[in-house]
C-alpha atoms as a PDB file:
ATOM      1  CA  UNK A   1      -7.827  -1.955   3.487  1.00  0.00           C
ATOM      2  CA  UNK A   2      -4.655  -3.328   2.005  1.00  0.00           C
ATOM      3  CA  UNK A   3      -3.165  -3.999   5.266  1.00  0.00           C
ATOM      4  CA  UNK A   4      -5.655  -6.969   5.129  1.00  0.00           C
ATOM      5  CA  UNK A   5      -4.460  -8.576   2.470  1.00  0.00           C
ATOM      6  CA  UNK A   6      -1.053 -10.468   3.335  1.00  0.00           C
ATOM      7  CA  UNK A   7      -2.974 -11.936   6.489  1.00  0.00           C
ATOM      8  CA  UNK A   8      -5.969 -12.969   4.337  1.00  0.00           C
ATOM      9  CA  UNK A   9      -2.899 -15.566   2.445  1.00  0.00           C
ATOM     10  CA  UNK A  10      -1.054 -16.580   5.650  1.00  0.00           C
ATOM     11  CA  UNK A  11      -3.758 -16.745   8.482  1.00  0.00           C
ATOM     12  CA  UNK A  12      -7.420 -16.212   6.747  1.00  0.00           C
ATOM     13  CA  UNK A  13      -9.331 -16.951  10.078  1.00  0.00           C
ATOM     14  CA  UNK A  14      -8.233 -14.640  12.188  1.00  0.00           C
ATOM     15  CA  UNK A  15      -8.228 -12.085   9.663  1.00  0.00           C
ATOM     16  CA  UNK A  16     -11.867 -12.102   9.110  1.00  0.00           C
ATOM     17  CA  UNK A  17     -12.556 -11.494  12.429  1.00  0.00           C
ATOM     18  CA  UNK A  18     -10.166  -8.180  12.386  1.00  0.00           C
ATOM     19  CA  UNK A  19     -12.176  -7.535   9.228  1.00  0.00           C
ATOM     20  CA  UNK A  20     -15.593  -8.250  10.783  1.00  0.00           C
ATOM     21  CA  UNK A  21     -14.660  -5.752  13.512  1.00  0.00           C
ATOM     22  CA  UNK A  22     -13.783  -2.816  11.218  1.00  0.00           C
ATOM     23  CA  UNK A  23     -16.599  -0.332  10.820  1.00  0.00           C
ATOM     24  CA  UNK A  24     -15.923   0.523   6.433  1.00  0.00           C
ATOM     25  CA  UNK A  25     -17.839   2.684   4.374  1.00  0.00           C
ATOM     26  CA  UNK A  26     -18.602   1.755   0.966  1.00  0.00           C
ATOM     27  CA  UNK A  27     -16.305   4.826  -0.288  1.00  0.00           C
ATOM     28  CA  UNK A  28     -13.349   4.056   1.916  1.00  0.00           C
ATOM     29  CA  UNK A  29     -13.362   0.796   0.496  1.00  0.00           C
ATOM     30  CA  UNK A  30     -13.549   1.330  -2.588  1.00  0.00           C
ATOM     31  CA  UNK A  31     -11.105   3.685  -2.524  1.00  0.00           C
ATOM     32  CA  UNK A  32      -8.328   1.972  -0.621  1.00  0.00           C
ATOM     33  CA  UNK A  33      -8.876  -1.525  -1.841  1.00  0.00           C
ATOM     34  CA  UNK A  34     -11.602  -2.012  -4.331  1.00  0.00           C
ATOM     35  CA  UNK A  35      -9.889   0.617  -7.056  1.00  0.00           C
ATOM     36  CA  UNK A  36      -6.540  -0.532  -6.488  1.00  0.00           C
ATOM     37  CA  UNK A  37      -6.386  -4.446  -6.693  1.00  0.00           C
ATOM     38  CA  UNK A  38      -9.067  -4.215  -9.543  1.00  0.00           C
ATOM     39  CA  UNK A  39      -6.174  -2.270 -11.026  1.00  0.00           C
ATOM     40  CA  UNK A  40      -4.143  -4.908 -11.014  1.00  0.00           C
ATOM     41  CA  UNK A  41      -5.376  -7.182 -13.854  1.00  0.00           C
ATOM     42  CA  UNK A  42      -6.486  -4.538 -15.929  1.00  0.00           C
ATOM     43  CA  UNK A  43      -3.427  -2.784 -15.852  1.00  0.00           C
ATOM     44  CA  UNK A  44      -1.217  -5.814 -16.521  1.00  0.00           C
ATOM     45  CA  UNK A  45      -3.644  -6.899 -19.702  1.00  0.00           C
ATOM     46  CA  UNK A  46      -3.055  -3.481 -20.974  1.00  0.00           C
ATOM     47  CA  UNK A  47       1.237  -3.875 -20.749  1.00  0.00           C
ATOM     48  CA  UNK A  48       0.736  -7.978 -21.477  1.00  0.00           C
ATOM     49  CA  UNK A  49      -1.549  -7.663 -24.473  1.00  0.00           C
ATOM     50  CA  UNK A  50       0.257  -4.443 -25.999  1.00  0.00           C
ATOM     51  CA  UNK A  51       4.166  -5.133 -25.075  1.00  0.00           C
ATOM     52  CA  UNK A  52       4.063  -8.791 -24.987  1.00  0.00           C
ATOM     53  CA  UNK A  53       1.713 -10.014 -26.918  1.00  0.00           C
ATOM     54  CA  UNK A  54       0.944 -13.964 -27.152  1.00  0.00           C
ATOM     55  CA  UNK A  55       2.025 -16.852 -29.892  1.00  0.00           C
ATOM     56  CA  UNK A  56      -0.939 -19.087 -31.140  1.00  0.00           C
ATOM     57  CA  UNK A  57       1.296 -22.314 -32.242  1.00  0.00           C
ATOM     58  CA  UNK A  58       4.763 -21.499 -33.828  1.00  0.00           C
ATOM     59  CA  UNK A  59       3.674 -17.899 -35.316  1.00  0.00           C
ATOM     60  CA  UNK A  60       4.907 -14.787 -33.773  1.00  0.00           C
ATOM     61  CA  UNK A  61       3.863 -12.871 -31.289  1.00  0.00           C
ATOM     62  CA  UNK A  62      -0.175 -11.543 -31.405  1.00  0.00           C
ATOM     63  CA  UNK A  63      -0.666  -7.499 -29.846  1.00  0.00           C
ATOM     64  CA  UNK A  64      -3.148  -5.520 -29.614  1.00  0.00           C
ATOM     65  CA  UNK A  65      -2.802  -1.512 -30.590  1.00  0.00           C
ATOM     66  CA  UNK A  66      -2.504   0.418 -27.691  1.00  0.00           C
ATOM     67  CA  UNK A  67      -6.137   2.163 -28.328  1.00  0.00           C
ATOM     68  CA  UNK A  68      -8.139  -0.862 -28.808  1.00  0.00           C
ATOM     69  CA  UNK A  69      -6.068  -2.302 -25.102  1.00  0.00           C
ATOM     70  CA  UNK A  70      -7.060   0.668 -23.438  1.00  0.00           C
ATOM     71  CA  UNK A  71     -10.982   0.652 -24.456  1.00  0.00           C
ATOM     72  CA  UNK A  72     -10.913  -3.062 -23.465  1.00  0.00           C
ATOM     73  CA  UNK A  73      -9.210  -2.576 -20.835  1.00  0.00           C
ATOM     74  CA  UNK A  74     -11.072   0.499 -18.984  1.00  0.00           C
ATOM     75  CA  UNK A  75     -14.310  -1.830 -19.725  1.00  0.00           C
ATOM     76  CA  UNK A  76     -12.926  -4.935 -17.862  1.00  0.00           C
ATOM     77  CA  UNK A  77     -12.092  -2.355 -15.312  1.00  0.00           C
ATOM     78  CA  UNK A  78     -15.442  -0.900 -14.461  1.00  0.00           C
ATOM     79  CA  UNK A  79     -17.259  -4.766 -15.116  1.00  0.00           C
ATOM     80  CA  UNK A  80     -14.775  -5.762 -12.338  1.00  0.00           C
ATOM     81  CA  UNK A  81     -15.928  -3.057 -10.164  1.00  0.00           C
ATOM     82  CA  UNK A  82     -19.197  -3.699 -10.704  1.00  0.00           C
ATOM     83  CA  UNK A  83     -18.781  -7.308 -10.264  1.00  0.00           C
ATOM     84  CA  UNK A  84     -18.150  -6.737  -6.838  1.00  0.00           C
ATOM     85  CA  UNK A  85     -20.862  -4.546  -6.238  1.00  0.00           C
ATOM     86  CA  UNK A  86     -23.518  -6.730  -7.355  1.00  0.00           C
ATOM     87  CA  UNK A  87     -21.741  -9.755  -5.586  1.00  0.00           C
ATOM     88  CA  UNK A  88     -22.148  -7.646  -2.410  1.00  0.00           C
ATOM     89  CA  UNK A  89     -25.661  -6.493  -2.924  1.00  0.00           C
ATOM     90  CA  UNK A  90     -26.913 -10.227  -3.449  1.00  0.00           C
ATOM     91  CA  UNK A  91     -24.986 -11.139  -0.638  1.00  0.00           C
ATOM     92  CA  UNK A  92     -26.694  -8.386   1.569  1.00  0.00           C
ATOM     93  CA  UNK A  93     -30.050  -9.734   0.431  1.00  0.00           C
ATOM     94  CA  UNK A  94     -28.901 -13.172   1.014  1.00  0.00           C
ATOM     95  CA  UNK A  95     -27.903 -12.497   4.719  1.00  0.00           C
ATOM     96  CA  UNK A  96     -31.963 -12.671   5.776  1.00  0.00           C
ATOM     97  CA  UNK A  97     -32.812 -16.170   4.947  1.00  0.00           C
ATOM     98  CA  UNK A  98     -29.740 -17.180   7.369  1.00  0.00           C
ATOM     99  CA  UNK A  99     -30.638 -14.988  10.301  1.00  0.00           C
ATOM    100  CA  UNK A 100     -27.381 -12.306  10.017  1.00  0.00           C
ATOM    101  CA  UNK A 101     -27.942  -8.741   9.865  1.00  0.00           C
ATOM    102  CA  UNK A 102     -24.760  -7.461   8.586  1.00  0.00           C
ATOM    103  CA  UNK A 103     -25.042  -4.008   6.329  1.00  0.00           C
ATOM    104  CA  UNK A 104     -24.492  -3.386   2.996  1.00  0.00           C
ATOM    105  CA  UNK A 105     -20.842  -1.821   3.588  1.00  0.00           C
ATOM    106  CA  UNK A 106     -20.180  -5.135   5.469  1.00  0.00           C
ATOM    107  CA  UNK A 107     -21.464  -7.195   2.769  1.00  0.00           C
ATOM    108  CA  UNK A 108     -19.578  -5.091   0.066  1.00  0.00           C
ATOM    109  CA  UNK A 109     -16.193  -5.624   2.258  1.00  0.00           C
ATOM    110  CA  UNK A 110     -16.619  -9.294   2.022  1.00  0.00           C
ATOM    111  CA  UNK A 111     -17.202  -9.677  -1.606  1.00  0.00           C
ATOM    112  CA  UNK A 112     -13.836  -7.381  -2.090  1.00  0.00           C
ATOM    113  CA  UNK A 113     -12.238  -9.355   0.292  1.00  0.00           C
ATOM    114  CA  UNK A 114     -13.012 -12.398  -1.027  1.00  0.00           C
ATOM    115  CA  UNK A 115     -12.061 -11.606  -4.883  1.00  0.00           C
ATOM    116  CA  UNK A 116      -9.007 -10.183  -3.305  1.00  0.00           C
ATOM    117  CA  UNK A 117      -6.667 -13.580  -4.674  1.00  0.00           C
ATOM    118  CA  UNK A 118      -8.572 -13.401  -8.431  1.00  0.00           C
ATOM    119  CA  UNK A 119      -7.395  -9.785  -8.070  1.00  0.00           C
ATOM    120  CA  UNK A 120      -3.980 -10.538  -7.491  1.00  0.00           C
ATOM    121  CA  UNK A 121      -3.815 -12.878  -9.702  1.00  0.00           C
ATOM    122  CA  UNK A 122      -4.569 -10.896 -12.570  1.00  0.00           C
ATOM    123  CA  UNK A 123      -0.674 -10.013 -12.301  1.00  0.00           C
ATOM    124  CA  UNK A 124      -0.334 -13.460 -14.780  1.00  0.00           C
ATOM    125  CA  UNK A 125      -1.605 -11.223 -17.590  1.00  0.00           C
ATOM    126  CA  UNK A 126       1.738  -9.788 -17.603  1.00  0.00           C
ATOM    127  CA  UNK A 127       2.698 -12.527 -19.993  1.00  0.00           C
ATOM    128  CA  UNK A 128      -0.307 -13.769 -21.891  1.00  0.00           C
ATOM    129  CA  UNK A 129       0.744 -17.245 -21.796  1.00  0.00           C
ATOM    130  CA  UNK A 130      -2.493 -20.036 -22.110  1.00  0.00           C
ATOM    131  CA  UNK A 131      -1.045 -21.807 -19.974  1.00  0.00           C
ATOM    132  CA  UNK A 132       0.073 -19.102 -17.448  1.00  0.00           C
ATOM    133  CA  UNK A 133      -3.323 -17.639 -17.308  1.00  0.00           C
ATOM    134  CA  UNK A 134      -5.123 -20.522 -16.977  1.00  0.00           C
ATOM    135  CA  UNK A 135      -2.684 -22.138 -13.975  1.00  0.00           C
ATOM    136  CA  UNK A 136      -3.093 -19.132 -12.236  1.00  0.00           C
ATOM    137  CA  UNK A 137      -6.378 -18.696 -12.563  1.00  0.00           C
ATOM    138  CA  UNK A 138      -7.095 -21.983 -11.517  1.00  0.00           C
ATOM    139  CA  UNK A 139      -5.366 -21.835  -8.060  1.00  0.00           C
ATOM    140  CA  UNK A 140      -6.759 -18.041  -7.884  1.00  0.00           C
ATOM    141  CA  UNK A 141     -10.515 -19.359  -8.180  1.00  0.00           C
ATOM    142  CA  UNK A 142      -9.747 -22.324  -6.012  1.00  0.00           C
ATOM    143  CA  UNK A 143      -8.024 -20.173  -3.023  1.00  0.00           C
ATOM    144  CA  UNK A 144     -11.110 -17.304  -3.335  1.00  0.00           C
ATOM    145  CA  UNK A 145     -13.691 -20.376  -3.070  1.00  0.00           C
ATOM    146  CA  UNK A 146     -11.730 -21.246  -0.023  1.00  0.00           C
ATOM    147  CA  UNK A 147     -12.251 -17.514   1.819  1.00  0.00           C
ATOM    148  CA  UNK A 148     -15.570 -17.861   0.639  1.00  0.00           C
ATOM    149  CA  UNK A 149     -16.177 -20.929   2.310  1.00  0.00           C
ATOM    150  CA  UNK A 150     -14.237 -20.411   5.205  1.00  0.00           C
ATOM    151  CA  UNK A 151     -14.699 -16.616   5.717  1.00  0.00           C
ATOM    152  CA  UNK A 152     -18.442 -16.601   5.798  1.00  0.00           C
ATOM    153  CA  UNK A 153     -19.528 -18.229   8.743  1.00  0.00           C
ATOM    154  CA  UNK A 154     -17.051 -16.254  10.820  1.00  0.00           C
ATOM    155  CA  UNK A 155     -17.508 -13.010   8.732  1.00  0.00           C
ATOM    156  CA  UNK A 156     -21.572 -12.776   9.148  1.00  0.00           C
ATOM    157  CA  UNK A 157     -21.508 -15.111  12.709  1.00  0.00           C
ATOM    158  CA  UNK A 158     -23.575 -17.587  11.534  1.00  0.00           C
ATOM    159  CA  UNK A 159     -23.098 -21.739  12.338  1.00  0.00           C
ATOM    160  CA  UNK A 160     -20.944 -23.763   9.373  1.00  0.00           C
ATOM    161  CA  UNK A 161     -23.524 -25.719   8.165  1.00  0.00           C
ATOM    162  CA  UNK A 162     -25.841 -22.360   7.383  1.00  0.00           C
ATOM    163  CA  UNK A 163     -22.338 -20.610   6.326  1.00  0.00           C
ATOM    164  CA  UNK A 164     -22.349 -23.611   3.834  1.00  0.00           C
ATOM    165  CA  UNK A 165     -25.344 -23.220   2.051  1.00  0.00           C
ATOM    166  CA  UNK A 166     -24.806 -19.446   2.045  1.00  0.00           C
ATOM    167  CA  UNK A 167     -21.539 -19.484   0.376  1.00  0.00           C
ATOM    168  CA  UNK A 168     -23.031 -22.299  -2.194  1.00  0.00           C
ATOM    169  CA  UNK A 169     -25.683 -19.843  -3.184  1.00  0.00           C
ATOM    170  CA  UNK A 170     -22.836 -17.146  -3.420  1.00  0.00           C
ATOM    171  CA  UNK A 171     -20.662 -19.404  -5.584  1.00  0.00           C
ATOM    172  CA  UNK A 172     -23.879 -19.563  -8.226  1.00  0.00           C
ATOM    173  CA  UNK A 173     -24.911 -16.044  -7.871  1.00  0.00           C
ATOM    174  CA  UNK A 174     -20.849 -15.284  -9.026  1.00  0.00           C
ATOM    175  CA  UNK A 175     -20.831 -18.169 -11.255  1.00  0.00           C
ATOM    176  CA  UNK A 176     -24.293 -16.188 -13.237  1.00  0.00           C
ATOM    177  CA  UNK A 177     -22.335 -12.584 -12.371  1.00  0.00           C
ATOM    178  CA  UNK A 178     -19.160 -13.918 -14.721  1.00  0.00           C
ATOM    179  CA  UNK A 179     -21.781 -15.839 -17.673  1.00  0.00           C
ATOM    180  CA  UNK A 180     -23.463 -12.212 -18.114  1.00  0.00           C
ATOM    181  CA  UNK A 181     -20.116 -10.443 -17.869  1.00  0.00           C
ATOM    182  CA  UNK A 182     -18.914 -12.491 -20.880  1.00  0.00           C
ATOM    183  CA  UNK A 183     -22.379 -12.456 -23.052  1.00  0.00           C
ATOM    184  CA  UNK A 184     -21.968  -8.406 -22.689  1.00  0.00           C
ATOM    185  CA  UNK A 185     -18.164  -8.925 -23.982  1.00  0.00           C
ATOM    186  CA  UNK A 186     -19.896 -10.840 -26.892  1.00  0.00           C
ATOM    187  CA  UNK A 187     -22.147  -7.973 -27.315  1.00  0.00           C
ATOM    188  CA  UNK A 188     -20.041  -5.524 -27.578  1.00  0.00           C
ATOM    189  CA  UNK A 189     -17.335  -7.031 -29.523  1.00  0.00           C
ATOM    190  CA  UNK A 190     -20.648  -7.434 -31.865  1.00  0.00           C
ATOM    191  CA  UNK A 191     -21.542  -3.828 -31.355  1.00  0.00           C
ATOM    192  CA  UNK A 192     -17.646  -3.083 -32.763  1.00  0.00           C
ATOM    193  CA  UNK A 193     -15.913  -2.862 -29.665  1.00  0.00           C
ATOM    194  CA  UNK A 194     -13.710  -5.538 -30.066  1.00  0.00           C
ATOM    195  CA  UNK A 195      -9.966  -5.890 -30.421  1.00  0.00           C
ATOM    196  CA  UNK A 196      -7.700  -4.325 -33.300  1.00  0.00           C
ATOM    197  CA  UNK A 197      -4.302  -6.333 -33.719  1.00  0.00           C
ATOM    198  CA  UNK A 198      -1.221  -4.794 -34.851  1.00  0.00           C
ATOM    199  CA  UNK A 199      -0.737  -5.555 -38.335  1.00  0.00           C
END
């Protein structure tokens, strides 16, 4: 749940273990956590990109129409849910080769849990600054690597060096999640789903 969150920033270890302890369905978590932080980027791209806007050298200010934000912005939505879906899945499957037998709601709490700080940091969209964005999303992907690393052995009970190689093959399972996510943006900006500016 939410509640998780601050502690996940200020002491990560022992918060996994409250977290490992928690019996979730898939549903309860998606509805108080998953739903709600993925709203967080999507709906600051929408006010960022449509309010805001962004400057490419010394021109003015770049925005998207408030249709063509929404349609790209409901799609970002749903690939983020389903991001963490399949992240959870693979790390289900995963779980066998290194002896732990968590479930599949257990699985699907850690992936959420662990994309919580990419979530969070989708607030940066606010202001579509190049530099913003990427600073953020720099120490966002850095600290989320960190739960990763540090969260897993604890989180499925398994020894470091095993929790090691697991979150390795986690961090290249996401790494392939996030390629296909952008080839389908390429797609279906093809396909004529692509932004409209604001003339």
């Amino acid at each position: 749940m939410i509640s998780h969150v601050p502690g996940l920033f200020t002491h990560p270890d022992q918060e996994w273990q409250e977290i490992r302890r928690e019996d979730e369905s898939v549903s309860h978590m998606y509805l108080t956590h998953i739903l709600i932080l993925a709203a967080i980027p999507a709906v600051c791209a929408f006010v960022g990109s449509t309010r805001v806007g962004w400057t490419v050298g010394n021109g003015s200010a770049v925005t998207l129409t408030q249709a063509s934000a929404l349609q790209m912005t409901v799609m970002a939505y749903l690939a983020m849910l389903a991001g963490v879906a399949v992240m959870g899945a693979f790390i289900h499957w995963m779980a066998q080769t290194y002896d732990a037998n968590p479930s599949r709601s257990q699985c699907l709490v850690f992936a959420a849990y662990t994309a919580t700080p990419l979530f969070i940091g989708g607030i940066a969209a606010l202001y579509p600054s190049l530099w913003l964005i990427m600073l953020v999303g720099i120490a966002a992907a850095a600290y989320t690597t960190y739960l990763l690393y540090s969260g897993l052995p604890t989180f499925m009970g398994i020894p470091s060096e095993e929790g090691f190689m697991f979150s390795s093959s986690v961090l290249a399972v996401g790494l392939v999640v996030l390629v296909a996510m952008l080839a389908c943006s390429v797609i279906a900006w093809s396909l004529g789903v692509g932004p409209v500016y604001v003339s």
